[in-house]
C-alpha atoms as a PDB file:
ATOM      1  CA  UNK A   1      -7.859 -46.227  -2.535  1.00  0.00           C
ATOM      2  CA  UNK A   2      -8.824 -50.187  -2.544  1.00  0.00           C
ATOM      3  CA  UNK A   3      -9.233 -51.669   0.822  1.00  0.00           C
ATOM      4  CA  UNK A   4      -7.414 -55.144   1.366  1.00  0.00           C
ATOM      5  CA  UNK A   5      -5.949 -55.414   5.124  1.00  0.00           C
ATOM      6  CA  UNK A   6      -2.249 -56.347   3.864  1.00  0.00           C
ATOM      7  CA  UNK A   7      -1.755 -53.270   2.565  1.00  0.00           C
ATOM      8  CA  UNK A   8      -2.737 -51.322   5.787  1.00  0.00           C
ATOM      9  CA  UNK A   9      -0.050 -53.299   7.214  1.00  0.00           C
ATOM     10  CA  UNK A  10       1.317 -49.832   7.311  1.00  0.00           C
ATOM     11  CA  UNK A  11      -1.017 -48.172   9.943  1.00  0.00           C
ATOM     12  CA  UNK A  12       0.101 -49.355  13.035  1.00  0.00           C
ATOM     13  CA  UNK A  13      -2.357 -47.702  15.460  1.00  0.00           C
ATOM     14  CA  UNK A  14      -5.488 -48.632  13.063  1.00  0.00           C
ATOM     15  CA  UNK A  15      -4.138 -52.419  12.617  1.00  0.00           C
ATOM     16  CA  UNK A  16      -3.595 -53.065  16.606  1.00  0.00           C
ATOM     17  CA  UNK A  17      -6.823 -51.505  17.635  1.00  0.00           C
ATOM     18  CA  UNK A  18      -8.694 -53.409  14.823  1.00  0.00           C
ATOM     19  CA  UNK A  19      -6.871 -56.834  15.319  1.00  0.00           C
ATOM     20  CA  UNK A  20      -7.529 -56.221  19.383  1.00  0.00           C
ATOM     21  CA  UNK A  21     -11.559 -56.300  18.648  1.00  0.00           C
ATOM     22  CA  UNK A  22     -11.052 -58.938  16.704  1.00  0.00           C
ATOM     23  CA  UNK A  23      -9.759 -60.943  19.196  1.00  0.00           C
ATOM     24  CA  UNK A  24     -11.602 -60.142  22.063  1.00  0.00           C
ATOM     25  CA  UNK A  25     -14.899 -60.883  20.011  1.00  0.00           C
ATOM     26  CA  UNK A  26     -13.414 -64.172  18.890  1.00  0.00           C
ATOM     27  CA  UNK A  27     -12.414 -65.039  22.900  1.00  0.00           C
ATOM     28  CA  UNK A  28     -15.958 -64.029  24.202  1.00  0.00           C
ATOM     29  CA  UNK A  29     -17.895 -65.871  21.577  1.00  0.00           C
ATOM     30  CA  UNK A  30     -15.737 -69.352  22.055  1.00  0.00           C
ATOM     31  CA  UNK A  31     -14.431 -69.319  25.329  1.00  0.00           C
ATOM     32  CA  UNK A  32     -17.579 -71.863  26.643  1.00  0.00           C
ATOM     33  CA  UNK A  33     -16.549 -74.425  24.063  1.00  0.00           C
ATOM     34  CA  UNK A  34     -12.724 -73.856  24.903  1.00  0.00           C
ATOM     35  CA  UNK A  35     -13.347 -74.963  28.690  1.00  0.00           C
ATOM     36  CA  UNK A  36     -15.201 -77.545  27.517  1.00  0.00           C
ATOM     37  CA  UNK A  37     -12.254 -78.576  24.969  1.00  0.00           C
ATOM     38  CA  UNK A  38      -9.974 -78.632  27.710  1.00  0.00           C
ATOM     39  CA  UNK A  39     -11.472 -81.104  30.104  1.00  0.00           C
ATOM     40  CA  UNK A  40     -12.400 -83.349  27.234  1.00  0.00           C
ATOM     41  CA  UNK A  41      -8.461 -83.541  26.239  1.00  0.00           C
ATOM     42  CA  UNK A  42      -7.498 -84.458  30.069  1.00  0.00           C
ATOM     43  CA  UNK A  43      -6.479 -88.277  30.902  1.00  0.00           C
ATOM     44  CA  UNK A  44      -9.123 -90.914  32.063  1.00  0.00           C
ATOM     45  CA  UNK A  45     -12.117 -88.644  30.604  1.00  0.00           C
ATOM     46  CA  UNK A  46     -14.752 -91.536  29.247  1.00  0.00           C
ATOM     47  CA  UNK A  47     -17.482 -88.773  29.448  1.00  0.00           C
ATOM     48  CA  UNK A  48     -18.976 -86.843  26.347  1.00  0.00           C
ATOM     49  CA  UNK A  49     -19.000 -82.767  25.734  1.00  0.00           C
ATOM     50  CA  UNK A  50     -22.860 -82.574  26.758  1.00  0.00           C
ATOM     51  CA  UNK A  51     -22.212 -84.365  30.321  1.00  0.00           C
ATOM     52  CA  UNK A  52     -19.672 -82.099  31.002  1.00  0.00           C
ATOM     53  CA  UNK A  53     -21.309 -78.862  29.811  1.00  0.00           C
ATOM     54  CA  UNK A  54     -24.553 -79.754  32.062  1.00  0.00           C
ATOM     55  CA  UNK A  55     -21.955 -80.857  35.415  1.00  0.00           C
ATOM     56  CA  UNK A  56     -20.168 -77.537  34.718  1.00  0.00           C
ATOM     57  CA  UNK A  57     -23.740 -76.083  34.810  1.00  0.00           C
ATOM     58  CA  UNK A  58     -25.017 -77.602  37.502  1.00  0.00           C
ATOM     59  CA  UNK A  59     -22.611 -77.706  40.046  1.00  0.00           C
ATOM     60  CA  UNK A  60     -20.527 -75.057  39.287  1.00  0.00           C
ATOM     61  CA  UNK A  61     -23.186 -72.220  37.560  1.00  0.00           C
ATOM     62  CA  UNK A  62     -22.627 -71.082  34.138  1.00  0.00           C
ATOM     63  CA  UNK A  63     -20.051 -68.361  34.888  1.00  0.00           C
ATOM     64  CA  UNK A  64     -17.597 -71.880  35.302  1.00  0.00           C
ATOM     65  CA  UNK A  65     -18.004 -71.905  31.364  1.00  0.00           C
ATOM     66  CA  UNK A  66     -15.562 -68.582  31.855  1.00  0.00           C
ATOM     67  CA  UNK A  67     -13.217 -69.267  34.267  1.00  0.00           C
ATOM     68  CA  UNK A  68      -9.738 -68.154  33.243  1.00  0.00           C
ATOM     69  CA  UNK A  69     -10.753 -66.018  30.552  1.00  0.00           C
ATOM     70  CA  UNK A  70      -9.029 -62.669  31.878  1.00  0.00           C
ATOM     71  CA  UNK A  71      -5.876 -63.820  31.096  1.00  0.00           C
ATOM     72  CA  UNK A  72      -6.727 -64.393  27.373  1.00  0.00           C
ATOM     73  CA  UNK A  73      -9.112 -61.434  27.214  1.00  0.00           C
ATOM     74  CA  UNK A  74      -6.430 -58.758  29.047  1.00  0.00           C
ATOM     75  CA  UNK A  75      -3.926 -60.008  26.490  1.00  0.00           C
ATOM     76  CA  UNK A  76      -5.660 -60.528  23.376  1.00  0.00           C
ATOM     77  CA  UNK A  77      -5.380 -57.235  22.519  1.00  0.00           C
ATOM     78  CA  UNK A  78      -1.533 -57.257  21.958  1.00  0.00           C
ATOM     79  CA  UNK A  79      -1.414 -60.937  21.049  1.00  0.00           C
ATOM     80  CA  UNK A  80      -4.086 -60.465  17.927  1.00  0.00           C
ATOM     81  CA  UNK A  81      -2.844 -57.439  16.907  1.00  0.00           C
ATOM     82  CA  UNK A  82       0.536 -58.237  16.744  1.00  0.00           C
ATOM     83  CA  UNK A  83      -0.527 -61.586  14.959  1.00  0.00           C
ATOM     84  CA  UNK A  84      -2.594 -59.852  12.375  1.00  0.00           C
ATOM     85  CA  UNK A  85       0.803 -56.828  11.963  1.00  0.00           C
ATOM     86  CA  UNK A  86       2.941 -59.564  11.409  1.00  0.00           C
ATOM     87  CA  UNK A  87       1.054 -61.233   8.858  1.00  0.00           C
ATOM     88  CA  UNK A  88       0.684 -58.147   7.038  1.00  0.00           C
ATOM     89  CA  UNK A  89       4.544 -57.726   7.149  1.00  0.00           C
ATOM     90  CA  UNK A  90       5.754 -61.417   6.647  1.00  0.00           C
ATOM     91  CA  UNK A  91       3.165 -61.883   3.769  1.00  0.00           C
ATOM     92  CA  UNK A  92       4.561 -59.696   1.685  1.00  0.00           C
ATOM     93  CA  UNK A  93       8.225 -60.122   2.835  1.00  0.00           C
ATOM     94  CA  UNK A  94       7.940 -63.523   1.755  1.00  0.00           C
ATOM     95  CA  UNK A  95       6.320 -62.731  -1.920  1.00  0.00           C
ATOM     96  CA  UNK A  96       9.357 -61.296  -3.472  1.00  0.00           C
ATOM     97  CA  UNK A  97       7.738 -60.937  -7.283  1.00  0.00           C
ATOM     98  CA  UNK A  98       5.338 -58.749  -6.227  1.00  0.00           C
ATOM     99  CA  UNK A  99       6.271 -55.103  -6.456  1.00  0.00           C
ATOM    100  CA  UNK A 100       2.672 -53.954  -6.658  1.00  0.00           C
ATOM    101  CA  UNK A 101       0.367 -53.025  -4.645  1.00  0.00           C
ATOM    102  CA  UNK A 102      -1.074 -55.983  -5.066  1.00  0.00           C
ATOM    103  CA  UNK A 103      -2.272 -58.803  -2.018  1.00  0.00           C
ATOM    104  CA  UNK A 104       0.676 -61.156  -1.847  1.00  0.00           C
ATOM    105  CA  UNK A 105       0.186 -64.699  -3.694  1.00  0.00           C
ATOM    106  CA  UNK A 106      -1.111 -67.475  -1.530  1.00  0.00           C
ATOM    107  CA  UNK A 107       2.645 -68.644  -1.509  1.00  0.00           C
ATOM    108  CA  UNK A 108       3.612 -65.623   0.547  1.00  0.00           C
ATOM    109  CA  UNK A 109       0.532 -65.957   2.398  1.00  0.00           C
ATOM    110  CA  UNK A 110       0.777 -69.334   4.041  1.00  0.00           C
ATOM    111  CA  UNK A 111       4.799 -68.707   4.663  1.00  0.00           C
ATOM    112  CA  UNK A 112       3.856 -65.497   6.297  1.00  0.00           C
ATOM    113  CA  UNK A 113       1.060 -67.282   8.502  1.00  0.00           C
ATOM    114  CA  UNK A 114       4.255 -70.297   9.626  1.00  0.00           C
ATOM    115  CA  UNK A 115       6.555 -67.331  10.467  1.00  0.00           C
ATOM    116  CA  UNK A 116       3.371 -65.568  12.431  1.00  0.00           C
ATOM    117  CA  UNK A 117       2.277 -68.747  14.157  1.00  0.00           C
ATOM    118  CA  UNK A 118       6.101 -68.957  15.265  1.00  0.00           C
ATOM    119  CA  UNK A 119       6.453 -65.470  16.840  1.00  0.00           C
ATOM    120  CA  UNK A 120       2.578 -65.406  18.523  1.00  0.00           C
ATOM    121  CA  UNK A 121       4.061 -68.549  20.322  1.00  0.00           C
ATOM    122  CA  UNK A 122       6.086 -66.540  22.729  1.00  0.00           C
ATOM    123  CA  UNK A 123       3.493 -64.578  23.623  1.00  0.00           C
ATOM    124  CA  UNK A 124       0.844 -67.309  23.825  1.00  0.00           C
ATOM    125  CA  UNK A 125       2.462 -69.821  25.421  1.00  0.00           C
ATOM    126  CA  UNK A 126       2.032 -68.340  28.755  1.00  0.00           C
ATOM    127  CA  UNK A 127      -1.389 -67.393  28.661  1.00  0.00           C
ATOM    128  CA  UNK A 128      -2.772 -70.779  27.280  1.00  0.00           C
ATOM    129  CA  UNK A 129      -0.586 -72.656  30.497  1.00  0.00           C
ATOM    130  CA  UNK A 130      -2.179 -70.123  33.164  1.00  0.00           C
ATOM    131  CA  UNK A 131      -5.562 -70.430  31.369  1.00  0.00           C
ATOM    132  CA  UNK A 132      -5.279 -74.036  31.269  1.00  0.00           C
ATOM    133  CA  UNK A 133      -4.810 -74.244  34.987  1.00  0.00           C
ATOM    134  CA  UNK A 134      -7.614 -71.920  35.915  1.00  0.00           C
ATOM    135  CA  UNK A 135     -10.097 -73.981  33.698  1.00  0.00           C
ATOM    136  CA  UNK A 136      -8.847 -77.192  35.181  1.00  0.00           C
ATOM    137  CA  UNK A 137      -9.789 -76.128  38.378  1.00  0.00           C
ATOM    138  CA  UNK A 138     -11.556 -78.544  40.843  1.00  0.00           C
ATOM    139  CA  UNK A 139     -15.283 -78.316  40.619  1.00  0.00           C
ATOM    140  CA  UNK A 140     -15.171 -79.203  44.381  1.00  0.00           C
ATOM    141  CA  UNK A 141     -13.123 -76.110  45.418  1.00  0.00           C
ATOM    142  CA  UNK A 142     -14.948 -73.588  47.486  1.00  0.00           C
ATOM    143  CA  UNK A 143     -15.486 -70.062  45.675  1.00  0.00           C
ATOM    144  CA  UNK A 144     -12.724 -68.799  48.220  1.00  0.00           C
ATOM    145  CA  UNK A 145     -10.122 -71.121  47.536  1.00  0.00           C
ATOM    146  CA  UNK A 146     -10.128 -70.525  43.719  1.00  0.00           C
ATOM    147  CA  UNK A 147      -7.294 -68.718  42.352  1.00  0.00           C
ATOM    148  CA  UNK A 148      -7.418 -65.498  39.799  1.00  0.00           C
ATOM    149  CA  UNK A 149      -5.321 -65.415  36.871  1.00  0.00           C
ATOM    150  CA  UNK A 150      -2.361 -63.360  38.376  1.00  0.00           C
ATOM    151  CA  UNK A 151      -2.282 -65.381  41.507  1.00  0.00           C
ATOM    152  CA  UNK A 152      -1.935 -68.773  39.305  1.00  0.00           C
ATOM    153  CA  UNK A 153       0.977 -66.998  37.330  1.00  0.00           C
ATOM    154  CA  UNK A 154       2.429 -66.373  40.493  1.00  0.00           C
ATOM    155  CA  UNK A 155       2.211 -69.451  41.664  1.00  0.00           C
ATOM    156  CA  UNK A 156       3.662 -71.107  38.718  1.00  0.00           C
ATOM    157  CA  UNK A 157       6.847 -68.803  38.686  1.00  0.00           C
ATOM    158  CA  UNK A 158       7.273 -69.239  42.126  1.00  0.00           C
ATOM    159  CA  UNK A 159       7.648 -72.908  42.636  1.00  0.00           C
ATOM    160  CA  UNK A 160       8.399 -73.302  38.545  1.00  0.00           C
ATOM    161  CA  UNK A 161      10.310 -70.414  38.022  1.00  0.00           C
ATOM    162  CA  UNK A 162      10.864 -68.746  34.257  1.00  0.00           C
ATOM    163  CA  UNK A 163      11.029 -72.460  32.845  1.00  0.00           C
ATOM    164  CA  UNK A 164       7.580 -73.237  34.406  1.00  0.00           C
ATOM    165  CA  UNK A 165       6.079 -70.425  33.214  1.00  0.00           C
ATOM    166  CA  UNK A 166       7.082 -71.430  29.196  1.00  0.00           C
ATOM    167  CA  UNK A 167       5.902 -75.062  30.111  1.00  0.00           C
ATOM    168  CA  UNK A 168       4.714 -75.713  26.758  1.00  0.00           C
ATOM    169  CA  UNK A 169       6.493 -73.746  24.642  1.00  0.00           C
ATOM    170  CA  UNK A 170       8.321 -75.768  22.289  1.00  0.00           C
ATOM    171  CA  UNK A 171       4.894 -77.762  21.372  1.00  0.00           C
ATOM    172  CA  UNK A 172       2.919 -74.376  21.242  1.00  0.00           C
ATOM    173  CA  UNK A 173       5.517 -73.711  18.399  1.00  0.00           C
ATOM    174  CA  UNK A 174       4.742 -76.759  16.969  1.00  0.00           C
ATOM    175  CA  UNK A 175       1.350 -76.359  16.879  1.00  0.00           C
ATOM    176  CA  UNK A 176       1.335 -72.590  15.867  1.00  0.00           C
ATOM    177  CA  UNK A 177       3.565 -73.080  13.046  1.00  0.00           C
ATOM    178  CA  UNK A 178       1.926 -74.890  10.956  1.00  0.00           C
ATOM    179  CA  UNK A 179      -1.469 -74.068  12.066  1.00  0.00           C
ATOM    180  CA  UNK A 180      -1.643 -70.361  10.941  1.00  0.00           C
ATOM    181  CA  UNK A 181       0.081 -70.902   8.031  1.00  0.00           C
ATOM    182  CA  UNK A 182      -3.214 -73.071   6.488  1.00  0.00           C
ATOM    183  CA  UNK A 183      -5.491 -70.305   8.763  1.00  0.00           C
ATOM    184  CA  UNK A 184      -4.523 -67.613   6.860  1.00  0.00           C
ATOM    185  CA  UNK A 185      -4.245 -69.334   3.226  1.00  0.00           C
ATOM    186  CA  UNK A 186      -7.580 -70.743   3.638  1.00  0.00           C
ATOM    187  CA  UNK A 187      -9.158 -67.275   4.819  1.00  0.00           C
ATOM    188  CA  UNK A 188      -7.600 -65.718   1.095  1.00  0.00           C
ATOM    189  CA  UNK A 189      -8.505 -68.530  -0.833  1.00  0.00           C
ATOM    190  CA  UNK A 190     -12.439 -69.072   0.545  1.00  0.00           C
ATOM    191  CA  UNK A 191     -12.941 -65.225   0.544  1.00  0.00           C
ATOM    192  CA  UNK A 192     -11.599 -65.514  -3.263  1.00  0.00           C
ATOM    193  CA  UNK A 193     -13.777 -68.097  -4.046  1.00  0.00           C
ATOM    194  CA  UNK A 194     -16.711 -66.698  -2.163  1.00  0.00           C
ATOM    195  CA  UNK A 195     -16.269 -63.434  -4.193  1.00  0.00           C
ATOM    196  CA  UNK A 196     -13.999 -63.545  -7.204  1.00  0.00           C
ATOM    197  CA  UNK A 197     -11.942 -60.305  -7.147  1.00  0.00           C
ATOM    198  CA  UNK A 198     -12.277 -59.290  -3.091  1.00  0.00           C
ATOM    199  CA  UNK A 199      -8.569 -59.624  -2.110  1.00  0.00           C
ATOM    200  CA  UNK A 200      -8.059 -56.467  -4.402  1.00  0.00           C
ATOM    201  CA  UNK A 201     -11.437 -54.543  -4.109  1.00  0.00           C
ATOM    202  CA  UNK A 202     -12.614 -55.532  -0.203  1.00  0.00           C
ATOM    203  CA  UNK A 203     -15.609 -55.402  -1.458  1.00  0.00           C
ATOM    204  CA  UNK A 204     -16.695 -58.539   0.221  1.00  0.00           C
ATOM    205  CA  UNK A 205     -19.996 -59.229   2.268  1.00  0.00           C
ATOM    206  CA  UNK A 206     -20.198 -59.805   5.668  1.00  0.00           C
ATOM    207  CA  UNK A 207     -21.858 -63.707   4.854  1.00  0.00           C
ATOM    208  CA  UNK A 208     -18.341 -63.949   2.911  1.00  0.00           C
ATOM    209  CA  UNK A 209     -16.084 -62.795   6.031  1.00  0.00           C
ATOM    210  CA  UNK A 210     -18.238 -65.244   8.348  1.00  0.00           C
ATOM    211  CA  UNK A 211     -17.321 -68.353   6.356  1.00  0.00           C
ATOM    212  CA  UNK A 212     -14.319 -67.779   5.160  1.00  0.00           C
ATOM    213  CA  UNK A 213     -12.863 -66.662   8.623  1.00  0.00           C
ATOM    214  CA  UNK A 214     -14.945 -70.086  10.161  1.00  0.00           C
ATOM    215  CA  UNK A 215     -13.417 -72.238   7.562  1.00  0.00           C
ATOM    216  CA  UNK A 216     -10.097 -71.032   8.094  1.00  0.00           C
ATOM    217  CA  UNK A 217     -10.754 -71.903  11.939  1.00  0.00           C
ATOM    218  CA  UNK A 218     -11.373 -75.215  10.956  1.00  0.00           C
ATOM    219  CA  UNK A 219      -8.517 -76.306   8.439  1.00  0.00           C
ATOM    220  CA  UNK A 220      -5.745 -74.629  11.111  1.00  0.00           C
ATOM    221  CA  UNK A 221      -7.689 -77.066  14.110  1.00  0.00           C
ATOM    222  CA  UNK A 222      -7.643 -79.662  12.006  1.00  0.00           C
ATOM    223  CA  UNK A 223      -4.212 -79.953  10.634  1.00  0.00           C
ATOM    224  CA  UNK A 224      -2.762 -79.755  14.383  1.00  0.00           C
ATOM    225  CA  UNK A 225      -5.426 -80.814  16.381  1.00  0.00           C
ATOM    226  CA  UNK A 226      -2.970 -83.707  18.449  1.00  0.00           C
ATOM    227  CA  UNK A 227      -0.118 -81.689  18.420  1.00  0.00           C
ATOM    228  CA  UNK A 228      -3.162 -79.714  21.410  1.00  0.00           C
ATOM    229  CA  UNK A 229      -4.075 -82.762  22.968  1.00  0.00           C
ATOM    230  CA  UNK A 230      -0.533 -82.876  24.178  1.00  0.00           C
ATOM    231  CA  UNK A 231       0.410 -79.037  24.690  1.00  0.00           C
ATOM    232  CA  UNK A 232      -2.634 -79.310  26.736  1.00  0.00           C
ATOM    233  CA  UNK A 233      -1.553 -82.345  29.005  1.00  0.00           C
ATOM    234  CA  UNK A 234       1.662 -81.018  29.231  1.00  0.00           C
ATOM    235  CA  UNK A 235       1.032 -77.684  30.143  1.00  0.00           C
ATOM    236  CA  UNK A 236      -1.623 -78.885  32.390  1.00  0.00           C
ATOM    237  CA  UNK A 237       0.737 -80.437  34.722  1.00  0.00           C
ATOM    238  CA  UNK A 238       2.775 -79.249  37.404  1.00  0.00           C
ATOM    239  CA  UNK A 239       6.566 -79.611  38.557  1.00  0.00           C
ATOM    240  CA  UNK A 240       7.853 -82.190  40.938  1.00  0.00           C
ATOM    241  CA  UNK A 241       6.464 -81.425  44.388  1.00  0.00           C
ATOM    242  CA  UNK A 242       5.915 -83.500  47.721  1.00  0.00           C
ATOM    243  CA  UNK A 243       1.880 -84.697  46.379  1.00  0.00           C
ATOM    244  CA  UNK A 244       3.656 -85.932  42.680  1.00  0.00           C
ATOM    245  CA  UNK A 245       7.347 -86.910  43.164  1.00  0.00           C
ATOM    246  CA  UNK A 246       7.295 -87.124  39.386  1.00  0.00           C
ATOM    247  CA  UNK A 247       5.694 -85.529  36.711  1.00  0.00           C
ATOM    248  CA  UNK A 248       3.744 -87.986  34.672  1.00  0.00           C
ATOM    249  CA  UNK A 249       4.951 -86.687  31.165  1.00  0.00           C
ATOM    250  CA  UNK A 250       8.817 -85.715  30.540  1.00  0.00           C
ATOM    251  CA  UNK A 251       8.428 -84.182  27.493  1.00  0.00           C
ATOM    252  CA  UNK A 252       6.530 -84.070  24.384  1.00  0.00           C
ATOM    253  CA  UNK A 253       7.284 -87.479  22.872  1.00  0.00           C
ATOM    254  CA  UNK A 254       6.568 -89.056  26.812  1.00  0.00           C
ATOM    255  CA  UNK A 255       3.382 -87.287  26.425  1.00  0.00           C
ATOM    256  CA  UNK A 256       2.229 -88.837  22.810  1.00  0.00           C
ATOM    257  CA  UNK A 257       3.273 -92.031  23.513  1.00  0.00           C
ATOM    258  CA  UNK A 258       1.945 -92.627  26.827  1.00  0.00           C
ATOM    259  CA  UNK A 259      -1.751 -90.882  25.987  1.00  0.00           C
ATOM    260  CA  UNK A 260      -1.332 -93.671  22.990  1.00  0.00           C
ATOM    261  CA  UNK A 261      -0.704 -96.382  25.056  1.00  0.00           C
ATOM    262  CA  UNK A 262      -2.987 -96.137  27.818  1.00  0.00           C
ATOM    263  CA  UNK A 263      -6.181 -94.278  25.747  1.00  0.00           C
ATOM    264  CA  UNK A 264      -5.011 -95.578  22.040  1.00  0.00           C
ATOM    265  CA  UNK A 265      -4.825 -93.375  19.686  1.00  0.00           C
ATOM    266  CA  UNK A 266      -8.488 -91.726  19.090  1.00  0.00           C
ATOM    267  CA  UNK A 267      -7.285 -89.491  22.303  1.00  0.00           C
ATOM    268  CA  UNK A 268      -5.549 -87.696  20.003  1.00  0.00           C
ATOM    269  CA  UNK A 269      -8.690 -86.575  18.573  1.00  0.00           C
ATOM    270  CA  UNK A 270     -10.718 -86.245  21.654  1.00  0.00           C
ATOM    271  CA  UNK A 271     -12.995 -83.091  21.988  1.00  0.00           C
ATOM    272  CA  UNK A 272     -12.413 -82.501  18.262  1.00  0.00           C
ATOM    273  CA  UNK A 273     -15.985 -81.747  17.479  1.00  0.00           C
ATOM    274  CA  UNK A 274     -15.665 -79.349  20.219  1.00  0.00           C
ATOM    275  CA  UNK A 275     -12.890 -77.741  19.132  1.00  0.00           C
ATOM    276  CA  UNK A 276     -14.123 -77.544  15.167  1.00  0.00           C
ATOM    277  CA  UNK A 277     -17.359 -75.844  15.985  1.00  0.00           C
ATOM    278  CA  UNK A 278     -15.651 -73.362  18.450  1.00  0.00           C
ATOM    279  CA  UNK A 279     -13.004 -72.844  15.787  1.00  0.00           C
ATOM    280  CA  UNK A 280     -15.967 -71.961  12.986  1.00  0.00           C
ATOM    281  CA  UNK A 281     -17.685 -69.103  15.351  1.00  0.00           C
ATOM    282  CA  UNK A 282     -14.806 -67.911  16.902  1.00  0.00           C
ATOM    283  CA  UNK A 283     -12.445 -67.036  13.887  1.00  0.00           C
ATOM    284  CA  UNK A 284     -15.663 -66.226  11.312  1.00  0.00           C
ATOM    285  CA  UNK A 285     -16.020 -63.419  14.375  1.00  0.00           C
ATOM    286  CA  UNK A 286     -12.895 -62.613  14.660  1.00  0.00           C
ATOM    287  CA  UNK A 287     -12.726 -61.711  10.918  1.00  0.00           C
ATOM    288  CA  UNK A 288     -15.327 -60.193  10.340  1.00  0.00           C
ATOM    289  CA  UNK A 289     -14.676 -57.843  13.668  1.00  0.00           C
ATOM    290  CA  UNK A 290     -11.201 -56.780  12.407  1.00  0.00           C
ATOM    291  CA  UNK A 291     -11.860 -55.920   9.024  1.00  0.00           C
ATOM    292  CA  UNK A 292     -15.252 -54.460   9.785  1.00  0.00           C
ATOM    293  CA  UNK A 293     -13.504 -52.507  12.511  1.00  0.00           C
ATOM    294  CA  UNK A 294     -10.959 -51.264   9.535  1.00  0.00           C
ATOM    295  CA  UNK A 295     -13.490 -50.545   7.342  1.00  0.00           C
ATOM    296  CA  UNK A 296     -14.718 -48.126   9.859  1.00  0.00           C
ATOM    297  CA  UNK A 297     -11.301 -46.738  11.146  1.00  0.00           C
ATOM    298  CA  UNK A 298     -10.517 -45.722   7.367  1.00  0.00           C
ATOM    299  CA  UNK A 299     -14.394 -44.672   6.496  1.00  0.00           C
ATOM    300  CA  UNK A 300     -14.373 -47.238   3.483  1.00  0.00           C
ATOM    301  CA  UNK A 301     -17.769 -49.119   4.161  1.00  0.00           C
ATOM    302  CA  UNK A 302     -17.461 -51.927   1.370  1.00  0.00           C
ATOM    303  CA  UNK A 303     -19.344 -54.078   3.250  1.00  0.00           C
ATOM    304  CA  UNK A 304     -21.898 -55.924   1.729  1.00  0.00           C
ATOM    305  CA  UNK A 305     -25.178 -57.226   2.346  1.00  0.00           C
ATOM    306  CA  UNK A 306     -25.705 -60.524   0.237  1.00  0.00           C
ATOM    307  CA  UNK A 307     -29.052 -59.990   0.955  1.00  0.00           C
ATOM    308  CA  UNK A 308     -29.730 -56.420  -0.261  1.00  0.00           C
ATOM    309  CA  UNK A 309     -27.735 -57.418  -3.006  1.00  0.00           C
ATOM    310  CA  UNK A 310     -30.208 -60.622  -4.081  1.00  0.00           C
ATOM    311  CA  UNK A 311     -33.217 -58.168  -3.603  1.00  0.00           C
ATOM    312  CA  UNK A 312     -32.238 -54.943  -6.026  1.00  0.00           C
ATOM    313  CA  UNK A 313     -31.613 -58.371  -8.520  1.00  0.00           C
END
């Protein structure tokens, strides 16, 4: 049988354990250049991505570079798999005319990645607010006073309750949307064009499932990258409390044009460069872990070497 992950959209166990590697590979392999990401997006930064990765270093020891990363990594599992399931599913829902067993056209393809981004929302909306908090810790905090991942969610539901906790939401919708629905046509199309024929066969190389997955990180950063700058201010902000009568934001609109009119509007590109070249290792691993992982899960190793290939040429 050809190999092409839609169509294993019906093997639930093999698709969730394959999409969870996939994720956690992509989260370890980014998650410096996310911190850094985040504390270039915050108001009244004037400092650069280097300055901030050698402070972190300095005064706070590399392992800073991973603060908050349990929450991501203990749910990444669930989150990417489900992601990857209901692409498989919505893909093909959405391609009507095709009653083969063929991949679904690039129509279905980017509708199924809008109606994906939508659902992983819900999931990932309260991860990326109690992330954002833990990375956003002060550097001057002693080790003892730092909080753990659980203890911030606590927090937040406690003096937030359930509406704290989906801080963000709407705009992580927004943002989501949109986002996977070019991440996941650009993936088929650059694998296509990398190696005419693949989507059917999966017979592409490894060097193919880097770059394709990497340029697919980029295009979906790209497209929303403001729409971030301002989930990330928002969620990175607290409720009303005796320190901060108000919050500085009221919603997402305050948000955008306030950043505007006190940064202009290049803050709503800030830490792109960041975010671009996290986006190309992180999702090129993330590809190539899932399907690689499928490969192996169904013993159908059509993977590639471009270089073995070039040499028996």
């Amino acid at each position: 049988m050809d190999f092409w992950p839609e169509f294993l959209a019906k093997s639930w166990g093999k698709e969730f354990v394959a999409g969870g590697i996939g994720g956690m590979a992509g989260v370890i392999s980014g998650y410096p250049l996310d911190t850094l990401r985040i504390r270039l997006q915050q108001p009244c930064n004037t400092t650069s991505a280097s300055n901030i990765l050698r402070n972190i270093v300095s005064s706070e020891g590399p392992l800073a570079l991973y603060r908050g990363m349990a929450a991501p990594l203990a749910s990444v599992t669930f989150q990417n798999a489900m992601a990857f399931q209901a692409y498989a599913v919505l893909s093909r829902a959405f391609d009507l005319c095709n009653t083969n067993n063929d991949p679904p056209s690039l129509k279905g393809v980017a509708l199924g990645g809008i109606g994906t981004g939508a659902l992983q929302s819900l999931i990932l909306s309260p991860v990326e607010l109690v992330k954002i908090r833990l990375q956003l810790q002060s550097s001057h905090q002693q080790n003892h006073s730092r909080k753990g991942p659980l203890t911030v969610a606590k927090d937040i539901f406690r003096s937030e309750g359930m509406r704290g906790i989906y801080r963000g939401l709407t705009i992580t919708a927004l943002r989501d949307a949109p986002a996977h629905g070019f991440y996941f046509w650009t993936y088929e199309y650059m694998r296509e064009q990398l190696h005419p024929g693949c989507r059917k066969s999966g017979e592409e190389s490894l060097k193919t499932m880097l770059v394709a997955g990497g340029l697919a990180g980029v295009a979906s950063w790209v497209c929303c990258y403001p729409l971030d700058v301002v989930k990330s201010r928002l969620q990175a902000q607290s409720e009303a409390s005796l320190d901060h009568p108000r919050p500085k934001y009221s919603g997402i609109l305050d948000c955008f044009r306030k950043s505007v009119q006190e940064e202009g509007y290049c803050v709503l590109w800030r830490g792109l460069g960041t975010a671009v070249a996290r986006a190309f290792l992180v999702n090129g691993a993330v590809f190539a872990a899932y399907e690689i992982t499928l490969r192996c899960l169904f013993n159908n190793n059509n993977i590639h070497n471009d270089e073995a290939e070039e040499n028996e040429l």
